[in-house]
C-alpha atoms as a PDB file:
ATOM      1  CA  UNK A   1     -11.341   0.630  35.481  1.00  0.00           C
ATOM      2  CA  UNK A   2     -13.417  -2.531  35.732  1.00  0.00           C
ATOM      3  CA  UNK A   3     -17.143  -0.964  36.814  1.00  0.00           C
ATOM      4  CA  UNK A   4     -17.153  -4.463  38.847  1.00  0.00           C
ATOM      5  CA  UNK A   5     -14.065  -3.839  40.679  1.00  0.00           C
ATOM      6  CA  UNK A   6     -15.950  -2.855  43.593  1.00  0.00           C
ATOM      7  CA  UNK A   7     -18.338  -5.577  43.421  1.00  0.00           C
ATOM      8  CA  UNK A   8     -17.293  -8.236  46.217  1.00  0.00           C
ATOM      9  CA  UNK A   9     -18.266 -11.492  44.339  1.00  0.00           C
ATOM     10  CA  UNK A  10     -16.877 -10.397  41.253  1.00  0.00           C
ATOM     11  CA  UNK A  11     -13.267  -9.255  42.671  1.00  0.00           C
ATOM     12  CA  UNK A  12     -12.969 -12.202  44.470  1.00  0.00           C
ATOM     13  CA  UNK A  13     -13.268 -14.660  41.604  1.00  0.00           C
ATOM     14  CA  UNK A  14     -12.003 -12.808  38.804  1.00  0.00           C
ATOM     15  CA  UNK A  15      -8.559 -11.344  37.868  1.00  0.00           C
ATOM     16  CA  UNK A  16      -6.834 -11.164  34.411  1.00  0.00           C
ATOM     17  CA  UNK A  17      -4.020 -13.763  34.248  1.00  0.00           C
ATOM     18  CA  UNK A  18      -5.539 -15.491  37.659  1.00  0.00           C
ATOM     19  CA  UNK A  19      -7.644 -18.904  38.056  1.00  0.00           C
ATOM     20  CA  UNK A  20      -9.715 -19.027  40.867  1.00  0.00           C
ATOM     21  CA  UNK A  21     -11.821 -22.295  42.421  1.00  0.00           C
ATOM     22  CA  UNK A  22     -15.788 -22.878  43.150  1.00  0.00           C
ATOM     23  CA  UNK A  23     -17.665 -25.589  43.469  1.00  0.00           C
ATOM     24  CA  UNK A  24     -21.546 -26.698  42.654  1.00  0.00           C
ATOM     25  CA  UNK A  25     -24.286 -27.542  45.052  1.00  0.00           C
ATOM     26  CA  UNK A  26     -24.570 -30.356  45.635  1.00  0.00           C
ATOM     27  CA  UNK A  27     -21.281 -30.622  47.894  1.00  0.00           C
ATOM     28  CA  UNK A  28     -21.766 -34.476  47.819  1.00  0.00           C
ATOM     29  CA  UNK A  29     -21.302 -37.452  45.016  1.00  0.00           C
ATOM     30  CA  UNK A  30     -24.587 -39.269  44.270  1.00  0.00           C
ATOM     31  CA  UNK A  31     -25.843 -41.846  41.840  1.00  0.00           C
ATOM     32  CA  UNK A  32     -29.085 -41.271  39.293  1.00  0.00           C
ATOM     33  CA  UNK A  33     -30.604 -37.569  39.117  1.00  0.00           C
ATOM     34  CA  UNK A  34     -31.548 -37.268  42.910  1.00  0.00           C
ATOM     35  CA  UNK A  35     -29.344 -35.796  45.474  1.00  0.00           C
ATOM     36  CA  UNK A  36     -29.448 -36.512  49.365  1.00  0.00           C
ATOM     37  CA  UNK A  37     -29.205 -32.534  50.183  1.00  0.00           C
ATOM     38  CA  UNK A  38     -28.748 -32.918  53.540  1.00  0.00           C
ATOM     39  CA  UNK A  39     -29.603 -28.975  54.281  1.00  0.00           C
ATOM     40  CA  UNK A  40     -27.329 -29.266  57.350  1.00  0.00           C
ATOM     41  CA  UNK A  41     -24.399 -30.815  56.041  1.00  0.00           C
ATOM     42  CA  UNK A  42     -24.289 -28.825  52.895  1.00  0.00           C
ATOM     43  CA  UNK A  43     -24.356 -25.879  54.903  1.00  0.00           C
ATOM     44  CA  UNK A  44     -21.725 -27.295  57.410  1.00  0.00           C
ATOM     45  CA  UNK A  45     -19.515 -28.047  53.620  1.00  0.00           C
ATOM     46  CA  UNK A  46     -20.234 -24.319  52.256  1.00  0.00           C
ATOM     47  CA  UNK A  47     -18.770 -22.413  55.616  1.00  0.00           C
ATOM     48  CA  UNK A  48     -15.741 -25.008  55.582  1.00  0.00           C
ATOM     49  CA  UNK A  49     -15.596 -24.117  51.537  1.00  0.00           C
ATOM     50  CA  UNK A  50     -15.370 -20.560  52.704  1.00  0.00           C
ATOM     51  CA  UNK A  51     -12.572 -20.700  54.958  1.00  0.00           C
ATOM     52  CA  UNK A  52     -10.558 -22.945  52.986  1.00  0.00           C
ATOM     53  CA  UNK A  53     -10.526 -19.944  50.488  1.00  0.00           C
ATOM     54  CA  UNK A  54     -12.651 -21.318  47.666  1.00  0.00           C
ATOM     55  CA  UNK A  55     -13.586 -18.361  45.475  1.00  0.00           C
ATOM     56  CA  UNK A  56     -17.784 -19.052  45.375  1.00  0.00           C
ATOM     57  CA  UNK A  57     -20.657 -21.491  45.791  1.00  0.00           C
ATOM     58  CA  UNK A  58     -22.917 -21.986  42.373  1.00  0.00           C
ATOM     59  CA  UNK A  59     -26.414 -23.322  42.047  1.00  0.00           C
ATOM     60  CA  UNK A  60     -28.195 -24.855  38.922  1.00  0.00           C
ATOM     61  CA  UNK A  61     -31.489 -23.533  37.606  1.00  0.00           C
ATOM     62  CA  UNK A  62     -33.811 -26.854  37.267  1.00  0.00           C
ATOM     63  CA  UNK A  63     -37.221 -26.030  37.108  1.00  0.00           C
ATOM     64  CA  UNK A  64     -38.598 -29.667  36.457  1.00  0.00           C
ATOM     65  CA  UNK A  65     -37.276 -33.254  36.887  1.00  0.00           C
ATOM     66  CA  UNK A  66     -36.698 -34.601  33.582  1.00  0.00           C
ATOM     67  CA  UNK A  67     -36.271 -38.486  33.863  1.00  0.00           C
ATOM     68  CA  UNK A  68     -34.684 -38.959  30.709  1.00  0.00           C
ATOM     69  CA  UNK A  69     -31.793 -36.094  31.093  1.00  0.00           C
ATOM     70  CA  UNK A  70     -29.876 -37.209  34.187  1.00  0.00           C
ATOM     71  CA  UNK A  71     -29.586 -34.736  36.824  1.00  0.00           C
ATOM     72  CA  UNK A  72     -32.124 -32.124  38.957  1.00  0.00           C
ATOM     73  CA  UNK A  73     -28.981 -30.179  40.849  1.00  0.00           C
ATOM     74  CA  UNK A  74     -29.350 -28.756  44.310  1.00  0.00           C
ATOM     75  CA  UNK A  75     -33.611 -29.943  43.949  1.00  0.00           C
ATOM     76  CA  UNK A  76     -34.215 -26.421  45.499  1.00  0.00           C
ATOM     77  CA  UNK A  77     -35.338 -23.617  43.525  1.00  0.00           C
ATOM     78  CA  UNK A  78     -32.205 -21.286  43.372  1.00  0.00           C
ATOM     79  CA  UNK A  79     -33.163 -17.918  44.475  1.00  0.00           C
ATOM     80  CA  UNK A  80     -34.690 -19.734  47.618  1.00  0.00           C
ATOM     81  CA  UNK A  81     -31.506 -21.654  48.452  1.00  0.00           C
ATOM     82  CA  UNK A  82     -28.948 -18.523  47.653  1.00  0.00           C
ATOM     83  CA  UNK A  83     -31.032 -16.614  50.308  1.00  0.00           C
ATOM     84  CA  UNK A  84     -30.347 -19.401  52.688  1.00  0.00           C
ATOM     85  CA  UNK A  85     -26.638 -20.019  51.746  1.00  0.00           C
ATOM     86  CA  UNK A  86     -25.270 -16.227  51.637  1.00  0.00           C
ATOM     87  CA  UNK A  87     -27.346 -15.880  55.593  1.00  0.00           C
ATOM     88  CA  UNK A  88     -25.194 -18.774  56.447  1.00  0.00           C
ATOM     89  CA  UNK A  89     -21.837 -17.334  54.730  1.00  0.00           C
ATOM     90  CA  UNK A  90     -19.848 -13.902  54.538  1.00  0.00           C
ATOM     91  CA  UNK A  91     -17.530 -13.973  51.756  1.00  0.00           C
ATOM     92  CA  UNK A  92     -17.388 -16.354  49.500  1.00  0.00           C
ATOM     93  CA  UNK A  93     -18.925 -15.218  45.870  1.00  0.00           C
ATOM     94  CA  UNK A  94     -22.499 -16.701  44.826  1.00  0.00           C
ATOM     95  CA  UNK A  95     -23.233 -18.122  41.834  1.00  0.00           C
ATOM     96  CA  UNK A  96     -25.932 -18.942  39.540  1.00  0.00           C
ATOM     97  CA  UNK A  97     -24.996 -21.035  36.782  1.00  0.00           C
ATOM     98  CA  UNK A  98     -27.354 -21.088  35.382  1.00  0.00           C
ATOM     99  CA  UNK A  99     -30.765 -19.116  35.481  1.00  0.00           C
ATOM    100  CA  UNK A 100     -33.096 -19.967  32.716  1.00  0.00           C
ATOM    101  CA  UNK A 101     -33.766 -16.965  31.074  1.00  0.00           C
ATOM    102  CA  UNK A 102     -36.400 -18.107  28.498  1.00  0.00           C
ATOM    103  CA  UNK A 103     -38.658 -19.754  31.321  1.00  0.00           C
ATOM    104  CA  UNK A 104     -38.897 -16.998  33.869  1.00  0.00           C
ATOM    105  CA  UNK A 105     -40.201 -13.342  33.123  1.00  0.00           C
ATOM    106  CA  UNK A 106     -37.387 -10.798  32.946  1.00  0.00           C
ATOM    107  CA  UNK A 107     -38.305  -8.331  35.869  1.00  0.00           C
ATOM    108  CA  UNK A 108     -39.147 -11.548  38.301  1.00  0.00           C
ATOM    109  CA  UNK A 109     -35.215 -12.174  37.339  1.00  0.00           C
ATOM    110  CA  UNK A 110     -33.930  -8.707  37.467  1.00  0.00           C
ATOM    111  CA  UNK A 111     -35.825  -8.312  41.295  1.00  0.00           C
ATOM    112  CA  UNK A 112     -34.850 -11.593  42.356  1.00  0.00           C
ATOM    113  CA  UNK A 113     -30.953 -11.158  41.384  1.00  0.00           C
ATOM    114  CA  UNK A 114     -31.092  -7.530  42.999  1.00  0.00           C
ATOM    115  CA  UNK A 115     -32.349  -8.991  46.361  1.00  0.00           C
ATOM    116  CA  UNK A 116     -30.234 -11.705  46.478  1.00  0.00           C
ATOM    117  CA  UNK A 117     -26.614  -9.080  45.507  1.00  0.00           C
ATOM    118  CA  UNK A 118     -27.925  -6.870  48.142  1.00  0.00           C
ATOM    119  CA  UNK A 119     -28.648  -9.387  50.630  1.00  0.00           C
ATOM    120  CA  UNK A 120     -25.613 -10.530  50.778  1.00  0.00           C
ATOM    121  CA  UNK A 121     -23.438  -8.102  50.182  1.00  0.00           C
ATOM    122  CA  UNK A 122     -22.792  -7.516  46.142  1.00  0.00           C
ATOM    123  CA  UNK A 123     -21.555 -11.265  45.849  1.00  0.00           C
ATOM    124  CA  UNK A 124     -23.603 -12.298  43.211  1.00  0.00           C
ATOM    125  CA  UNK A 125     -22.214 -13.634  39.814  1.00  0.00           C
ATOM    126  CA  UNK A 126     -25.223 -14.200  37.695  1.00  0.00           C
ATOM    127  CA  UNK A 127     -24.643 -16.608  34.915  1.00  0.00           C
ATOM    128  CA  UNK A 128     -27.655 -17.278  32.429  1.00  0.00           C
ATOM    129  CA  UNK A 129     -28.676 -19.830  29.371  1.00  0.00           C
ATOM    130  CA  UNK A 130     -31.355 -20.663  27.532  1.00  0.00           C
ATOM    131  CA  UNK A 131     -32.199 -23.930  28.653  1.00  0.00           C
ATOM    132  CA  UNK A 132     -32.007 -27.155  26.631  1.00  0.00           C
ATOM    133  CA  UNK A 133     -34.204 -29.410  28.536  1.00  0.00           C
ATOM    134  CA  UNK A 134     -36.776 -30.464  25.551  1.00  0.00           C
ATOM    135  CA  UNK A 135     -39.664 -30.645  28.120  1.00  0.00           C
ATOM    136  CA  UNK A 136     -39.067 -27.628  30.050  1.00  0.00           C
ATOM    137  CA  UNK A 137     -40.616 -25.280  26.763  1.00  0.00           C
ATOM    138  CA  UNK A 138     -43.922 -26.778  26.346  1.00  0.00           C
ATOM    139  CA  UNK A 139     -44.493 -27.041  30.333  1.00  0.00           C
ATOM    140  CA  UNK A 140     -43.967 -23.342  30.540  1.00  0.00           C
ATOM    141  CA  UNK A 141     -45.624 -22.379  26.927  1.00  0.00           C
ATOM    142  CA  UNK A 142     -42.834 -21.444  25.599  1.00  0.00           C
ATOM    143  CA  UNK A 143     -41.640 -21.590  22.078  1.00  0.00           C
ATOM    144  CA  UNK A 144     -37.976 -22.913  21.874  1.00  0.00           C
ATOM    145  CA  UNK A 145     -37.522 -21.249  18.735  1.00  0.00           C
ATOM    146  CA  UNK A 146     -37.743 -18.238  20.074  1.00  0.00           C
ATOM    147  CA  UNK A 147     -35.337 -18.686  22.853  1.00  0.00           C
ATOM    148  CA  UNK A 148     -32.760 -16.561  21.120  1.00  0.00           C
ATOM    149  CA  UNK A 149     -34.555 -13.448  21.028  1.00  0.00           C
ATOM    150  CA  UNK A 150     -36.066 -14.343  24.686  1.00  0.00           C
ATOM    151  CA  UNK A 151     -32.660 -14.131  26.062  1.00  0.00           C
ATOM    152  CA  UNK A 152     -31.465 -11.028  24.828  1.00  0.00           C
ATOM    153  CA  UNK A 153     -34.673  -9.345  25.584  1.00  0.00           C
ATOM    154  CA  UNK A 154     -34.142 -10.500  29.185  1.00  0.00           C
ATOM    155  CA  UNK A 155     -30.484  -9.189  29.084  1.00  0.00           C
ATOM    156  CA  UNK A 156     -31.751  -5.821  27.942  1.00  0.00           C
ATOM    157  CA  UNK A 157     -34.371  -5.681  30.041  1.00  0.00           C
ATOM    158  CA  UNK A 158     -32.377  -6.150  33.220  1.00  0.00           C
ATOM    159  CA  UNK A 159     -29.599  -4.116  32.434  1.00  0.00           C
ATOM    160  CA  UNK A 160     -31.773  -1.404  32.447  1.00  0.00           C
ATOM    161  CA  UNK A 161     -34.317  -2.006  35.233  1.00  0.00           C
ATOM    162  CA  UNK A 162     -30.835  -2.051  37.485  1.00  0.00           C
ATOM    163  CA  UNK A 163     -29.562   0.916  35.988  1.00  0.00           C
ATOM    164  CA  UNK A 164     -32.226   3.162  35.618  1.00  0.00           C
ATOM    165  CA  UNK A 165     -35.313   4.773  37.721  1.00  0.00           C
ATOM    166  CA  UNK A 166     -38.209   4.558  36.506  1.00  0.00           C
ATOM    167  CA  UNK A 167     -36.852   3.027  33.244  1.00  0.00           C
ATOM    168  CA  UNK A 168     -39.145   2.877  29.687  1.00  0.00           C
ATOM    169  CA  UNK A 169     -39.117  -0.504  28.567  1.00  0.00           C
ATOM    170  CA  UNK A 170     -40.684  -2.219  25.918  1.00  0.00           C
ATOM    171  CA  UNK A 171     -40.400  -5.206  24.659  1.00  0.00           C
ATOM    172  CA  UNK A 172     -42.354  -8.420  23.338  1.00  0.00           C
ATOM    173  CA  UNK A 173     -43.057  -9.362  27.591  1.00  0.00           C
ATOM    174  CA  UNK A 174     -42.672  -6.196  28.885  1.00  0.00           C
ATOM    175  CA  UNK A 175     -44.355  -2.812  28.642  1.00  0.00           C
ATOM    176  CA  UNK A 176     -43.311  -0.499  31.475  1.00  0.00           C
ATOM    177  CA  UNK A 177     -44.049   3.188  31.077  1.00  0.00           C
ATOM    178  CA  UNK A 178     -44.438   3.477  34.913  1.00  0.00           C
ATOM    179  CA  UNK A 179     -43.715   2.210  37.828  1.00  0.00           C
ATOM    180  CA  UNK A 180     -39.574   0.982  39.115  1.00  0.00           C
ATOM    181  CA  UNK A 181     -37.717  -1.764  39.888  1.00  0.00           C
ATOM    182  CA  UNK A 182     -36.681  -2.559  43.609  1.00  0.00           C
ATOM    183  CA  UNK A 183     -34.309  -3.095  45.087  1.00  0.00           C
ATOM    184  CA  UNK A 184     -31.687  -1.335  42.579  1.00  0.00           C
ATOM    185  CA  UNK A 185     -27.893  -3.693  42.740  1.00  0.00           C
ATOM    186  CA  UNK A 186     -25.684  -0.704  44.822  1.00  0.00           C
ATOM    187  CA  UNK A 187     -23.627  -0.721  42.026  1.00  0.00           C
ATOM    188  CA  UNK A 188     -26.145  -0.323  39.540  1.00  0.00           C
ATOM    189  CA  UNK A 189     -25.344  -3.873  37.646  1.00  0.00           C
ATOM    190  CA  UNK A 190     -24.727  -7.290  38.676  1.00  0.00           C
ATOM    191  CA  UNK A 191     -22.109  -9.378  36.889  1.00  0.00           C
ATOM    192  CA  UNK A 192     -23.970 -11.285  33.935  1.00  0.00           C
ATOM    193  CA  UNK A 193     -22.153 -14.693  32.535  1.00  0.00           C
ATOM    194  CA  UNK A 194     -23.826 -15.860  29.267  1.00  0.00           C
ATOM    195  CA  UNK A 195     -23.367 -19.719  29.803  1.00  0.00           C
ATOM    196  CA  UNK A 196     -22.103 -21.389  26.202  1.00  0.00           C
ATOM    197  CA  UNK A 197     -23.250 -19.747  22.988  1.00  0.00           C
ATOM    198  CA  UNK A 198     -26.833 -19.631  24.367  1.00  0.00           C
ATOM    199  CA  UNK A 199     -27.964 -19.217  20.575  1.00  0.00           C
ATOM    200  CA  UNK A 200     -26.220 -16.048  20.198  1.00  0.00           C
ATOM    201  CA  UNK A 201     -23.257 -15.528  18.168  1.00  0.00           C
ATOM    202  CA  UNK A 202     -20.040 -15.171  20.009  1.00  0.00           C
ATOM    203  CA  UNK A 203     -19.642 -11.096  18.518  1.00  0.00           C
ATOM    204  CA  UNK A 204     -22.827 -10.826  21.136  1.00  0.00           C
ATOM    205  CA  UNK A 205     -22.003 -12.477  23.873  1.00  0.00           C
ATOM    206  CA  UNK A 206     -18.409 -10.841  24.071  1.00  0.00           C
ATOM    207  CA  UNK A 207     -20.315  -7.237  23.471  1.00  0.00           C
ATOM    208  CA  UNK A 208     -22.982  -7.876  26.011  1.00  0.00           C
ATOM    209  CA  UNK A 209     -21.977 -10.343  28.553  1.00  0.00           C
ATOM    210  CA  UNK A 210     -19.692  -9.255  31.291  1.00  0.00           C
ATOM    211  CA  UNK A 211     -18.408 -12.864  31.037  1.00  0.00           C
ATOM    212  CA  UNK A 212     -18.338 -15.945  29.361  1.00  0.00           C
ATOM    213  CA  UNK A 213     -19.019 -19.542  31.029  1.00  0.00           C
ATOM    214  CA  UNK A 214     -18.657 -22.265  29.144  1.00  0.00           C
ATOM    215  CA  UNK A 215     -18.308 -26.392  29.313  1.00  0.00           C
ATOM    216  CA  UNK A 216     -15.260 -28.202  30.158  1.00  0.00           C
ATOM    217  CA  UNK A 217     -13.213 -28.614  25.980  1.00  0.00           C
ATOM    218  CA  UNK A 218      -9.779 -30.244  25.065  1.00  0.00           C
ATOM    219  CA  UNK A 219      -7.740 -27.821  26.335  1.00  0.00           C
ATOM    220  CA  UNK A 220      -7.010 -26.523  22.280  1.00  0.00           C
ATOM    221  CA  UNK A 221     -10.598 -26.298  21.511  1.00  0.00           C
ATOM    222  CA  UNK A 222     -11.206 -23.983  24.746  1.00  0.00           C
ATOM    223  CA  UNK A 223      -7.641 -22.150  23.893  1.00  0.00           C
ATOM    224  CA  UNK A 224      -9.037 -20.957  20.443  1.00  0.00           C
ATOM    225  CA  UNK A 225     -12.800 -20.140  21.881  1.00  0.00           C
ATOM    226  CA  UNK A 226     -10.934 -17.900  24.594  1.00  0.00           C
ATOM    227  CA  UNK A 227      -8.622 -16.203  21.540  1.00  0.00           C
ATOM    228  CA  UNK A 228     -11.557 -15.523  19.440  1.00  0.00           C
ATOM    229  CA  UNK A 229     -14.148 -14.540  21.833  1.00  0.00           C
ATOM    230  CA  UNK A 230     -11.631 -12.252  23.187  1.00  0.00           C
ATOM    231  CA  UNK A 231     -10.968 -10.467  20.209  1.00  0.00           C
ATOM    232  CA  UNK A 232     -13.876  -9.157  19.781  1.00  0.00           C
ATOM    233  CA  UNK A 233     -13.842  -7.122  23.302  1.00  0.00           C
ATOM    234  CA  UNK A 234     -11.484  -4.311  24.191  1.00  0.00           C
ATOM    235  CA  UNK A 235     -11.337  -4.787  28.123  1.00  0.00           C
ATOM    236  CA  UNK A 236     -11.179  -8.103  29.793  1.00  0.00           C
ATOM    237  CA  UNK A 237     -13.686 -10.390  30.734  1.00  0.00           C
ATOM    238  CA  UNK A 238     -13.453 -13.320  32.726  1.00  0.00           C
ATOM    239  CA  UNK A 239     -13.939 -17.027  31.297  1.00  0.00           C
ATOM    240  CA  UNK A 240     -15.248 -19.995  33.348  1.00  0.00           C
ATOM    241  CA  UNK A 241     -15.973 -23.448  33.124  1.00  0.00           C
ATOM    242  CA  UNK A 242     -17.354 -26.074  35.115  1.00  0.00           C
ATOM    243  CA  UNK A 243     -15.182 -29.755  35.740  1.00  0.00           C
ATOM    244  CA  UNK A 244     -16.481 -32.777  36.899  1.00  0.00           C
ATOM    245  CA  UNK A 245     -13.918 -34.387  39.183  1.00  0.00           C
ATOM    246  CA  UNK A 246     -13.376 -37.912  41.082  1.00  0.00           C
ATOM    247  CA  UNK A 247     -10.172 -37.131  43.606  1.00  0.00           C
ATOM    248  CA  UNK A 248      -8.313 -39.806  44.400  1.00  0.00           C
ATOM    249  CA  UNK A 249      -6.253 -40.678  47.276  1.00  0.00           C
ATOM    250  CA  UNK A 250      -3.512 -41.280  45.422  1.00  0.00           C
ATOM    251  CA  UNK A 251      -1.837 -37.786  44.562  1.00  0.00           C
ATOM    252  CA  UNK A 252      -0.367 -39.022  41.049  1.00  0.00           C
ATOM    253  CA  UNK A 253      -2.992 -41.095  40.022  1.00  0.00           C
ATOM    254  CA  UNK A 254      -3.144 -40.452  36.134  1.00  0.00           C
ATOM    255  CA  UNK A 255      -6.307 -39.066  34.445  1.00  0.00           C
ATOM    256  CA  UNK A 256      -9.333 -41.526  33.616  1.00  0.00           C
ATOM    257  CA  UNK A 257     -11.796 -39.457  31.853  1.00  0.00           C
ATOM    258  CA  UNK A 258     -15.577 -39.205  33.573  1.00  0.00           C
ATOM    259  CA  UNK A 259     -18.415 -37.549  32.228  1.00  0.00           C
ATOM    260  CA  UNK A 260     -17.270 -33.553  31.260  1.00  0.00           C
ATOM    261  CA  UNK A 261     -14.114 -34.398  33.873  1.00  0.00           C
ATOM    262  CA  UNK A 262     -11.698 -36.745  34.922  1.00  0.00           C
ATOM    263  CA  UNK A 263     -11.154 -39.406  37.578  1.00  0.00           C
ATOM    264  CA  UNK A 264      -7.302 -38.569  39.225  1.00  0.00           C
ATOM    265  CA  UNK A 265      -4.997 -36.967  42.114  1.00  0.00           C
ATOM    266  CA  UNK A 266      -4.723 -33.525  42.871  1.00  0.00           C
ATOM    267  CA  UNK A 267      -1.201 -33.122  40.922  1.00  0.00           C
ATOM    268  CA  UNK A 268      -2.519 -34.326  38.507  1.00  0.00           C
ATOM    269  CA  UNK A 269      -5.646 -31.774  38.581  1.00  0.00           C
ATOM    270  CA  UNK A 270      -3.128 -29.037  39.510  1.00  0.00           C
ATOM    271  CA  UNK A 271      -1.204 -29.149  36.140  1.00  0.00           C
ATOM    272  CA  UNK A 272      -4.454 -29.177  34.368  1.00  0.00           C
ATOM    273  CA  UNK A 273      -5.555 -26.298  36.198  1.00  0.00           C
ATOM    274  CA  UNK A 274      -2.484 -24.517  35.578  1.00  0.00           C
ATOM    275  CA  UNK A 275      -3.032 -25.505  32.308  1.00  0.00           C
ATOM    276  CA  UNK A 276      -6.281 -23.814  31.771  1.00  0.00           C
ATOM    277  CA  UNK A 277      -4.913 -20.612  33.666  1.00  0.00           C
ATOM    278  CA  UNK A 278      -2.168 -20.157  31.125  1.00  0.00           C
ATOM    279  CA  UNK A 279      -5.146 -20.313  27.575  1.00  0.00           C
ATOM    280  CA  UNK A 280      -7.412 -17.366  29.491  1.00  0.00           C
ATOM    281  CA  UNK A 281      -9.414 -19.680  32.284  1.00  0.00           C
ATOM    282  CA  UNK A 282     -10.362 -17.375  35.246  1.00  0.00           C
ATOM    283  CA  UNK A 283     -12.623 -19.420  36.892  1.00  0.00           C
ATOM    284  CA  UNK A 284     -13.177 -23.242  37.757  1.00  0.00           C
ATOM    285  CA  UNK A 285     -16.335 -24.693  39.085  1.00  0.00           C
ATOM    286  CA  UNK A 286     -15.527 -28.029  40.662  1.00  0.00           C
ATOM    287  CA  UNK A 287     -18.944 -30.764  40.600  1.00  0.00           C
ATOM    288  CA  UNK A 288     -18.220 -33.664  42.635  1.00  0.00           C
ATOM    289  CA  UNK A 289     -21.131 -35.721  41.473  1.00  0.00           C
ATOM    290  CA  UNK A 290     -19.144 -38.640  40.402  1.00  0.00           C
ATOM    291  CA  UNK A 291     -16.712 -38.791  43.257  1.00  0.00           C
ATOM    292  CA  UNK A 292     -16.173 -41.804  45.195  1.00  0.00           C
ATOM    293  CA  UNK A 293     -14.269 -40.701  48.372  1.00  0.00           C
ATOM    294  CA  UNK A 294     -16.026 -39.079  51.451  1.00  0.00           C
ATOM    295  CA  UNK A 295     -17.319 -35.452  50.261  1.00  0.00           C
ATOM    296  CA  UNK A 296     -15.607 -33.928  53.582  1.00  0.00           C
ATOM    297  CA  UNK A 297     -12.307 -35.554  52.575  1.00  0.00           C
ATOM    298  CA  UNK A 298     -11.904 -34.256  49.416  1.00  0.00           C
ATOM    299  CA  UNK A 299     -13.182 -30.508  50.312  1.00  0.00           C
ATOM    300  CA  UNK A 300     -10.599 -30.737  53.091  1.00  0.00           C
ATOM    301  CA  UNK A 301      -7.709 -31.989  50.674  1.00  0.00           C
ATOM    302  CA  UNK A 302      -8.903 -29.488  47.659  1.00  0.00           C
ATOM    303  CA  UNK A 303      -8.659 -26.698  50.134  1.00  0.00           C
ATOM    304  CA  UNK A 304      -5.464 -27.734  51.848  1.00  0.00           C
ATOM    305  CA  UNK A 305      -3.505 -28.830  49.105  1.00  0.00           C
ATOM    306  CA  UNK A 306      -5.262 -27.442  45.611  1.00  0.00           C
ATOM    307  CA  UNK A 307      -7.049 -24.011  46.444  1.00  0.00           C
ATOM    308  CA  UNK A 308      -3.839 -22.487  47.743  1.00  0.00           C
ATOM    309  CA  UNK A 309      -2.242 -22.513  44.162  1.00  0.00           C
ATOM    310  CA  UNK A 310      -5.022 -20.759  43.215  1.00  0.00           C
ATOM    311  CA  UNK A 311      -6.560 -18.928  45.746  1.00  0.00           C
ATOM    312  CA  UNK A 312      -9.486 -16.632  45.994  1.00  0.00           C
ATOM    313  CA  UNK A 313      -8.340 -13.188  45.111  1.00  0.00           C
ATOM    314  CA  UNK A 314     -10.252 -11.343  48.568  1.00  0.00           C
ATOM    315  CA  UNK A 315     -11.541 -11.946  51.712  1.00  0.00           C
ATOM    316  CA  UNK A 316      -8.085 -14.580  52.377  1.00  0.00           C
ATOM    317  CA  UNK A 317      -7.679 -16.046  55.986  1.00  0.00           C
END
């Protein structure tokens, strides 16, 4: 049995053999690094992702705007705006993708991820890096060349401080002989997807990871990675990856690539999705940064006409 089986973000996103869809904040296209995030119509675009049976909602970790590297996400800081978004939804799975292990302290994380599955309802899929913004280390005082052994620390470290009471922990930033972690996750864990090889070799990720979430590959590059990450692990794990797509209006509109996506119609997305479903891909986050079409159109033609071939696996209308 899957010890996340019972866990209501997890089992609606993730099935062996089964693709489901999310999408990033921010639901809109933009140009440059700065989104509009209109609070209201974002909100207004998450519920109406909900019904239309979109698996989950994901936020980017972003701690400063870096002018030279493109892109700042949902602007808000994402423990903040998951609060707000799973008050304003009931079902639909909530995803960090992802937090910045190296940068934050390990028990602010493990707290902050406990309120926020417990809040809303164990629907928290919490997918963590390292962080490769180059000014992000020395803003924070941290040493990238230690980011590594930063990460797994912070893996360890939360693992236990959900699992345990009054756990003894010590490590390089933490030295806990006393004292307890609140709120525990009612299951005792929260889902944790190590986003691309985050310096670790792949043996560790598949041994410690209870997923893998990666970039969007040529569909044989991503086929092998699934193969080989998945043979080191005796019980399945999911695999996601995040898309950039530009919907057309035309349906059959062949793809043009975009930045990690392509421009073209949803039959043409469908047999790529399909595609991915059938080399291990359980999970698709959708970014519609580059689109050029009315955000509400394409939500309401990706739910209508894309989302029911692959639907989320609970909580259906």
């Amino acid at each position: 049995m899957n010890r996340f089986e019972k866990h209501k973000g997890y089992s609606r996103m993730f099935k062996e053999n089964h693709l489901t869809l999310g999408l990033f904040f921010p639901i809109e296209s933009y140009e440059g690094s700065i989104p509009e995030m209109d609070v209201e119509k974002q909100i207004k675009l998450a519920k109406r992702a909900e019904e239309l049976n979109f698996a989950a909602l994901f936020v980017r970790d972003v701690p400063l705007h870096d002018p030279y590297f493109g892109d700042v996400g949902q602007i808000y800081d994402p423990w903040v705006y998951l609060g707000y978004i799973a008050a304003h939804t009931e079902k639909i799975a909530l995803g960090t993708a992802s937090i910045i292990l190296t940068l934050r302290h390990p028990l602010h994380v493990a707290k902050a991820a406990a309120s926020i599955d417990r809040l809303s309802g164990e629907r928290l899929i919490l997918g963590v890096a390292t962080g490769d913004r180059p000014i992000e280390f020395p803003a924070f005082s941290v040493d990238s060349e230690q980011r590594s052994a930063l990460f797994q620390e912070a893996v360890l470290v939360m693992k236990k401080a959900w699992k345990e009471n009054f756990p003894v922990i010590q490590t390089p930033r933490v030295h806990m002989s006393s004292g307890d972690l609140l709120p525990k996750p009612r299951l005792s864990d929260i889902p944790v997807l190590v986003t691309g090889h985050s310096s670790q070799s792949i043996e560790w990720i598949a041994e410690n990871g209870d997923g893998w979430m990666y970039y969007p590959r040529n569909l044989r590059f991503q086929a092998e990675l699934i193969k080989n990450w998945r043979s080191h692990t005796d019980q399945f794990k999911p695999f996601t990856q995040s898309l950039y797509v530009d919907l057309t209006e035309d349906p059959n509109h062949p793809p043009i690539p975009i930045h990690l996506g392509f421009r073209a119609g949803r039959n043409i997305l469908i047999e790529f999705l399909e595609s991915l479903k059938s080399i291990g891909v359980n999970h698709v986050i959708i970014n519609l940064k580059y689109g050029h079409r009315p955000v509400e159109e394409v939500i309401e033609e990706l739910g209508e006409e894309v989302v029911p071939h692959f639907p989320a696996l609970t909580g259906k209308k």
